[in-house]
C-alpha atoms as a PDB file:
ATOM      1  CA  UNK A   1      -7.431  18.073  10.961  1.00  0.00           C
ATOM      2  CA  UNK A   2      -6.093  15.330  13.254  1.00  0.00           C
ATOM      3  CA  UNK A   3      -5.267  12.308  11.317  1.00  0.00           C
ATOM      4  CA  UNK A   4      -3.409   8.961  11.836  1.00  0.00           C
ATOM      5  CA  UNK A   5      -1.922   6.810   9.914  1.00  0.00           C
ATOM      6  CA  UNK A   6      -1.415   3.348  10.584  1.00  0.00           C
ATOM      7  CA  UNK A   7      -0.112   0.106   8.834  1.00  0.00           C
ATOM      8  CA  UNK A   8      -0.107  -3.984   9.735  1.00  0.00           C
ATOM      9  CA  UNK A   9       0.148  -7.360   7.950  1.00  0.00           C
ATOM     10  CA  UNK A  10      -2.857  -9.271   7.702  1.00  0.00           C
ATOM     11  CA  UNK A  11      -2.324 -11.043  11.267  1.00  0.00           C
ATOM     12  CA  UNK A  12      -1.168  -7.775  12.831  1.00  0.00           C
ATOM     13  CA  UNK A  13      -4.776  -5.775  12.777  1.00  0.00           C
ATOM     14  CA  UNK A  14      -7.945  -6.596  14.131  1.00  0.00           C
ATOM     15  CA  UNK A  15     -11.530  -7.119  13.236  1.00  0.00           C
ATOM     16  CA  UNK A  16     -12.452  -3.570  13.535  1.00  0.00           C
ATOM     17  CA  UNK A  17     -10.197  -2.349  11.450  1.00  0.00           C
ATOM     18  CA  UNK A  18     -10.342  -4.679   8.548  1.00  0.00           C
ATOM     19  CA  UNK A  19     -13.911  -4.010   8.592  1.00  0.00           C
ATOM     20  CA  UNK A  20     -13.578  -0.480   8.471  1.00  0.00           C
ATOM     21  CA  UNK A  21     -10.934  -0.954   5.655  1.00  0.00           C
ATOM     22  CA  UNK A  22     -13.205  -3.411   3.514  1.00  0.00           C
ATOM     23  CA  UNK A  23     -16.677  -0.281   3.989  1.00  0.00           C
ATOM     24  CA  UNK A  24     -14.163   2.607   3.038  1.00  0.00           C
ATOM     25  CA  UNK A  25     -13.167   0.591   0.006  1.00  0.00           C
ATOM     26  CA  UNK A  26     -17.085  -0.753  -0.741  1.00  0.00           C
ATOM     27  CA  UNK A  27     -18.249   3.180  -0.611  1.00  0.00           C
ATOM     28  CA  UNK A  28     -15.597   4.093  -3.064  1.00  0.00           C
ATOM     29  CA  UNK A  29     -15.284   1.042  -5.329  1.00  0.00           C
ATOM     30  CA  UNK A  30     -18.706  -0.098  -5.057  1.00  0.00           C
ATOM     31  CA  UNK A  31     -21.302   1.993  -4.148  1.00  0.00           C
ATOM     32  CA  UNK A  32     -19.680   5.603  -5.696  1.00  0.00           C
ATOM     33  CA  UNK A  33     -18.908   3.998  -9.024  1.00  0.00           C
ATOM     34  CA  UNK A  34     -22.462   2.090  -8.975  1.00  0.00           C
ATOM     35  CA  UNK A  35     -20.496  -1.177  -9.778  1.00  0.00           C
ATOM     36  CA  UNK A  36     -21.980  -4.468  -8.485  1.00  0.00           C
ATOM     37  CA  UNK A  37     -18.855  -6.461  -7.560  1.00  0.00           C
ATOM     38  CA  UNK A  38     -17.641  -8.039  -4.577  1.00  0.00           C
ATOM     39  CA  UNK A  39     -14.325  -5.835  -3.162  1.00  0.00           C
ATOM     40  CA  UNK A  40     -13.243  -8.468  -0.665  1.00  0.00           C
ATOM     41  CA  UNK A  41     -11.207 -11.164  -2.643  1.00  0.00           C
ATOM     42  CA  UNK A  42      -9.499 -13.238  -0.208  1.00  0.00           C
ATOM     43  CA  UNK A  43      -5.772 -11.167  -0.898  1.00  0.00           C
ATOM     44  CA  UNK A  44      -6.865  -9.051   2.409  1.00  0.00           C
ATOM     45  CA  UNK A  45      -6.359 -12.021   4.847  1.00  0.00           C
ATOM     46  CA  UNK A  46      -2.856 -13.471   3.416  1.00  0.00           C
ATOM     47  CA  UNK A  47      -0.101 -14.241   5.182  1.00  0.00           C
ATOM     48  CA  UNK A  48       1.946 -11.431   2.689  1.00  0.00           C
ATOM     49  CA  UNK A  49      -0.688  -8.777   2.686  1.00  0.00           C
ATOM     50  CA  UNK A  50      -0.089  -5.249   4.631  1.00  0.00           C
ATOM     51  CA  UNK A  51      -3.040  -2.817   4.658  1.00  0.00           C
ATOM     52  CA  UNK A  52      -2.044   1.026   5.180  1.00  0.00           C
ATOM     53  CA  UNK A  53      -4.443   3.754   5.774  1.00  0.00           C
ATOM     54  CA  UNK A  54      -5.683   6.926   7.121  1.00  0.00           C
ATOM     55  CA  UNK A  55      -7.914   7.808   9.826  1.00  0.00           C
ATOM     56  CA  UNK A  56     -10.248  10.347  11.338  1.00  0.00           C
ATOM     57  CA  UNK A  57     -12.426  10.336  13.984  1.00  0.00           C
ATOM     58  CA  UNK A  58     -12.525   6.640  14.066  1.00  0.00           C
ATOM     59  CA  UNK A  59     -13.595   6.668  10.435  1.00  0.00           C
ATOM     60  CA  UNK A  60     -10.660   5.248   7.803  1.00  0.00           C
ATOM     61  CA  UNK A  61     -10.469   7.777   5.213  1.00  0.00           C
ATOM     62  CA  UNK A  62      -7.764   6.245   2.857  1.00  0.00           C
ATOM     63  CA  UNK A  63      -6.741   3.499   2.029  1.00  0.00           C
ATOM     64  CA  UNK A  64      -4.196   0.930   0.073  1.00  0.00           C
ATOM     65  CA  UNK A  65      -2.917  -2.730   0.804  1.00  0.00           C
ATOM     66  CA  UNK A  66       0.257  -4.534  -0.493  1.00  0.00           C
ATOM     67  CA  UNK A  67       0.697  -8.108  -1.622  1.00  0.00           C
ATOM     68  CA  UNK A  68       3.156 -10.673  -2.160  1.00  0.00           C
ATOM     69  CA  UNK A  69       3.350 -12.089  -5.727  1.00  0.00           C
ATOM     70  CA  UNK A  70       6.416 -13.860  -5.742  1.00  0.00           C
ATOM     71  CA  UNK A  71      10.249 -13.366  -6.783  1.00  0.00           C
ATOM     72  CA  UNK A  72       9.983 -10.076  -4.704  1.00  0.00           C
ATOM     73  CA  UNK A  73       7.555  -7.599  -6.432  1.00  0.00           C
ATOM     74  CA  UNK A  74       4.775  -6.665  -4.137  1.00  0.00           C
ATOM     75  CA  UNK A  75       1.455  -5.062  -5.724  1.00  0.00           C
ATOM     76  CA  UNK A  76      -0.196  -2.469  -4.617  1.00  0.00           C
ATOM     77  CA  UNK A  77      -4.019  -2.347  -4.767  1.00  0.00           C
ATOM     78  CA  UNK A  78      -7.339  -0.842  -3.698  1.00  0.00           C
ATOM     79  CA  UNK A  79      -5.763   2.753  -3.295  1.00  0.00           C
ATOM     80  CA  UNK A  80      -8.731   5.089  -2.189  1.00  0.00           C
ATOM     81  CA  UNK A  81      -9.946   7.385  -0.187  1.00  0.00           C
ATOM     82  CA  UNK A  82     -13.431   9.011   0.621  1.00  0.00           C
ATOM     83  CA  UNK A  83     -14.471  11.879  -1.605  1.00  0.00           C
ATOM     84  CA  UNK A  84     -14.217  14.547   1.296  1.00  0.00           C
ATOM     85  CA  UNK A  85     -10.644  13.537   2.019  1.00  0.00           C
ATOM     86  CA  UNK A  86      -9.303  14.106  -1.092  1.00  0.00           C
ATOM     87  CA  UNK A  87      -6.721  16.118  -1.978  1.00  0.00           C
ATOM     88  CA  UNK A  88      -4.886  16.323   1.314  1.00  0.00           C
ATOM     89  CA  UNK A  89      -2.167  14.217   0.872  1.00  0.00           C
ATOM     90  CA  UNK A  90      -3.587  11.364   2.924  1.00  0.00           C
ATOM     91  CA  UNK A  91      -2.645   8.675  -0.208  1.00  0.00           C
ATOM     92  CA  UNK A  92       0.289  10.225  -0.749  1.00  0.00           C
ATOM     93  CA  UNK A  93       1.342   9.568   2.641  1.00  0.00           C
ATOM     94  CA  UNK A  94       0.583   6.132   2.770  1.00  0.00           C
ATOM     95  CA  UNK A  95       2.295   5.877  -0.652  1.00  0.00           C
ATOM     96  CA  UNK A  96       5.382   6.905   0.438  1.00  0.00           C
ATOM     97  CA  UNK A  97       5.008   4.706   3.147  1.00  0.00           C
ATOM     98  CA  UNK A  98       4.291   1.954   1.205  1.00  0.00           C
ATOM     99  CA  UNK A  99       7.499   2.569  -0.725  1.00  0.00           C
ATOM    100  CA  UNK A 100       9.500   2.557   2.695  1.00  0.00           C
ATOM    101  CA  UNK A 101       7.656  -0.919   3.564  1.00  0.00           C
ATOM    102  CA  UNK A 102       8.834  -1.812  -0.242  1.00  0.00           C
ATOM    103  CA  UNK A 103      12.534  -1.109   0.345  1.00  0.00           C
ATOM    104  CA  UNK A 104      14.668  -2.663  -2.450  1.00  0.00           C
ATOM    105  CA  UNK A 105      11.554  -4.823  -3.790  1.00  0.00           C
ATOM    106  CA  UNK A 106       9.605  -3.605  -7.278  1.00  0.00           C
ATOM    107  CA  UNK A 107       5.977  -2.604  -6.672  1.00  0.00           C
ATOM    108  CA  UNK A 108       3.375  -3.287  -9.659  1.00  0.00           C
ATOM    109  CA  UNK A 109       0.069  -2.106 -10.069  1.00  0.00           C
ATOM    110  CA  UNK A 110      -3.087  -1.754 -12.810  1.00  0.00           C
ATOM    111  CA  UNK A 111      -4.542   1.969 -12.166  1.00  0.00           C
ATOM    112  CA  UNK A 112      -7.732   3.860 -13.318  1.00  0.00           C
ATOM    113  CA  UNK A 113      -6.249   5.025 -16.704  1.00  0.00           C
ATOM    114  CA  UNK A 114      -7.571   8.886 -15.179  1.00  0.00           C
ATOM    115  CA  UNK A 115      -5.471   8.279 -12.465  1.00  0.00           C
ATOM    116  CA  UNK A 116      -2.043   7.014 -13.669  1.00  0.00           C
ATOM    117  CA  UNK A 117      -0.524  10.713 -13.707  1.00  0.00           C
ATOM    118  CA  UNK A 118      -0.768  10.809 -10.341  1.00  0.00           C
ATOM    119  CA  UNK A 119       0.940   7.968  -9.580  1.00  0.00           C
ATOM    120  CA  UNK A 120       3.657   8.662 -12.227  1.00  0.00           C
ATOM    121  CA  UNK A 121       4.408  12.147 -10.289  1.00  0.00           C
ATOM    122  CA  UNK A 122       5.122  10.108  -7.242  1.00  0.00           C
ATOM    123  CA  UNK A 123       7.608   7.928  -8.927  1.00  0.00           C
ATOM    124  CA  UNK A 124       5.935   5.102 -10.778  1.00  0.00           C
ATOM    125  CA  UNK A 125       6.300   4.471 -14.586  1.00  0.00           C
ATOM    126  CA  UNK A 126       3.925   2.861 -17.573  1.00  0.00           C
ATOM    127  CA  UNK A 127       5.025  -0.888 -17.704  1.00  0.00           C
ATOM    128  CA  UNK A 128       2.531  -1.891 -20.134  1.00  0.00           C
ATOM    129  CA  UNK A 129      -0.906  -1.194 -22.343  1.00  0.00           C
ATOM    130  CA  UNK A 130      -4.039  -0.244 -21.133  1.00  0.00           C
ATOM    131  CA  UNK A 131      -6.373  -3.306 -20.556  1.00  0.00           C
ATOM    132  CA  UNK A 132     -10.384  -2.511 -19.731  1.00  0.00           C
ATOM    133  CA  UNK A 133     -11.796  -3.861 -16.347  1.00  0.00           C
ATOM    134  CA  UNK A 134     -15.545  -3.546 -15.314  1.00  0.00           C
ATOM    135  CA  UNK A 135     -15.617  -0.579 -18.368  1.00  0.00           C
ATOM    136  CA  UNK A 136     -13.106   1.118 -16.757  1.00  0.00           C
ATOM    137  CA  UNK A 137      -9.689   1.563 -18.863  1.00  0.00           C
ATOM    138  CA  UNK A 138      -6.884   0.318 -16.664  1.00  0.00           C
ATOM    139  CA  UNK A 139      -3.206   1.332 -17.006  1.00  0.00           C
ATOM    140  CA  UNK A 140      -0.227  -1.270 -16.015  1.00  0.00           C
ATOM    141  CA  UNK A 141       2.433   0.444 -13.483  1.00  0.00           C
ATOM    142  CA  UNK A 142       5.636  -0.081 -11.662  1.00  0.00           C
ATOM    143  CA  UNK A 143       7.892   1.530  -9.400  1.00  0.00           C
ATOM    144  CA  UNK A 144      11.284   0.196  -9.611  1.00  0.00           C
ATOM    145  CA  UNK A 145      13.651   1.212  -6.741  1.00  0.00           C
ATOM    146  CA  UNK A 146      16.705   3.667  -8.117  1.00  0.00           C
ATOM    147  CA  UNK A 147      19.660   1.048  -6.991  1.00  0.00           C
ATOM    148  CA  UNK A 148      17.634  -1.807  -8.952  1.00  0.00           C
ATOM    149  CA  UNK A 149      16.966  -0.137 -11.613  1.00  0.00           C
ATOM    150  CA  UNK A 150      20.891   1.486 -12.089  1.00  0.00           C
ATOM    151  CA  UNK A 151      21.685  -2.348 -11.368  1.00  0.00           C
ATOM    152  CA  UNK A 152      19.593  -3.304 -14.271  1.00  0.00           C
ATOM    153  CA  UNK A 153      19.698  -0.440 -16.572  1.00  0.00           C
ATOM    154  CA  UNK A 154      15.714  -0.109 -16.590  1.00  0.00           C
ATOM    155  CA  UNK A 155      13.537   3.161 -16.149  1.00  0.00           C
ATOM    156  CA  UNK A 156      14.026   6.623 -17.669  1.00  0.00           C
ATOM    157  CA  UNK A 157      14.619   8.092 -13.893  1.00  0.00           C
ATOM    158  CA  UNK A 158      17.883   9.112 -12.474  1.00  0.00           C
ATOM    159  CA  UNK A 159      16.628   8.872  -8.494  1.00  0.00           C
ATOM    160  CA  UNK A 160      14.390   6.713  -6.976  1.00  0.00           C
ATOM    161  CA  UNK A 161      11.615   8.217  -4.800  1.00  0.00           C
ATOM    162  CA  UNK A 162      12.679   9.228  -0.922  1.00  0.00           C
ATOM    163  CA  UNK A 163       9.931   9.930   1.478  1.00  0.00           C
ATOM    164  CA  UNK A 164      10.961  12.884   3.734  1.00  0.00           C
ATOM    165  CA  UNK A 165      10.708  11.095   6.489  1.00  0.00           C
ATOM    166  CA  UNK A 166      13.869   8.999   5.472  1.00  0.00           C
ATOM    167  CA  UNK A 167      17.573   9.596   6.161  1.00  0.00           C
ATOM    168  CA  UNK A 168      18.925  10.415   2.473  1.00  0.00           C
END
């Protein structure tokens, strides 16, 4: 299967493809889970936002965007991807690129409680309780890059994650 990846700040990428982004993220979010909110909330046009994602065909199959909020922790959001794409490593790609994008900063997010496993296998860890949003349980997650957290003495892992793509 021929797919691309691609990533750009706010200012960087076009109409199109925030469009595209914004319907990949309205069929999973909204339609699929049969809840009536609005997915657009103004974070996908700042200055500090970069959307990453996946796609096929002209269709964008996955999905994630990064935000600034402040003293250098970015959070990552609206990680999805369409039903038929799953399981192909197409999130996990743009995870680890993510991470790259990241470099030395902390990255924060609130996760389907189902899903936080998956994140923790890619490097994250629990940074808080579970909270409940839309009746969906929510876990509280962080990534914290290794030389940070050796500076700081914080996290329970000796080595930070390293996409392959990376010089070691």
């Amino acid at each position: 299967m021929d797919v691309s990846y691609f990533y750009g700040t706010a200012g960087e990428i076009d109409a199109v493809s925030l469009y595209r982004l914004l319907t990949l993220r309205s069929t999973v979010f909204v339609v699929a889970r049969r809840q009536p909110w609005l997915d657009p909330d103004g974070r996908d046009i700042e200055p500090g936002t970069t959307h990453l994602w996946a796609e096929h065909e002209g269709v964008t199959v996955s999905t994630m965007r990064l935000t600034a909020e402040g003293d250098g922790v970015l959070r990552m959001g609206r990680v999805c991807t369409l039903l038929s794409y799953r399981r192909q490593g197409h999130a996990t790609f743009l995870l680890g690129h993510a991470l790259v994008i990241a470099g030395a900063r902390p990255v924060i997010s609130d996760v389907y409680a189902r899903s936080a496993d998956w994140f923790i296998r890619r490097g994250f860890e629990p940074r808080g309780g579970r909270t409940v949003v839309d009746g969906e349980a929510h876990t509280s997650i962080q990534h914290v890059p290794a030389a940070r957290r050796a500076a700081t003495g914080t996290g329970s892992r000796a080595a930070g994650y390293v996409p392959a793509w990376t010089s070691a």
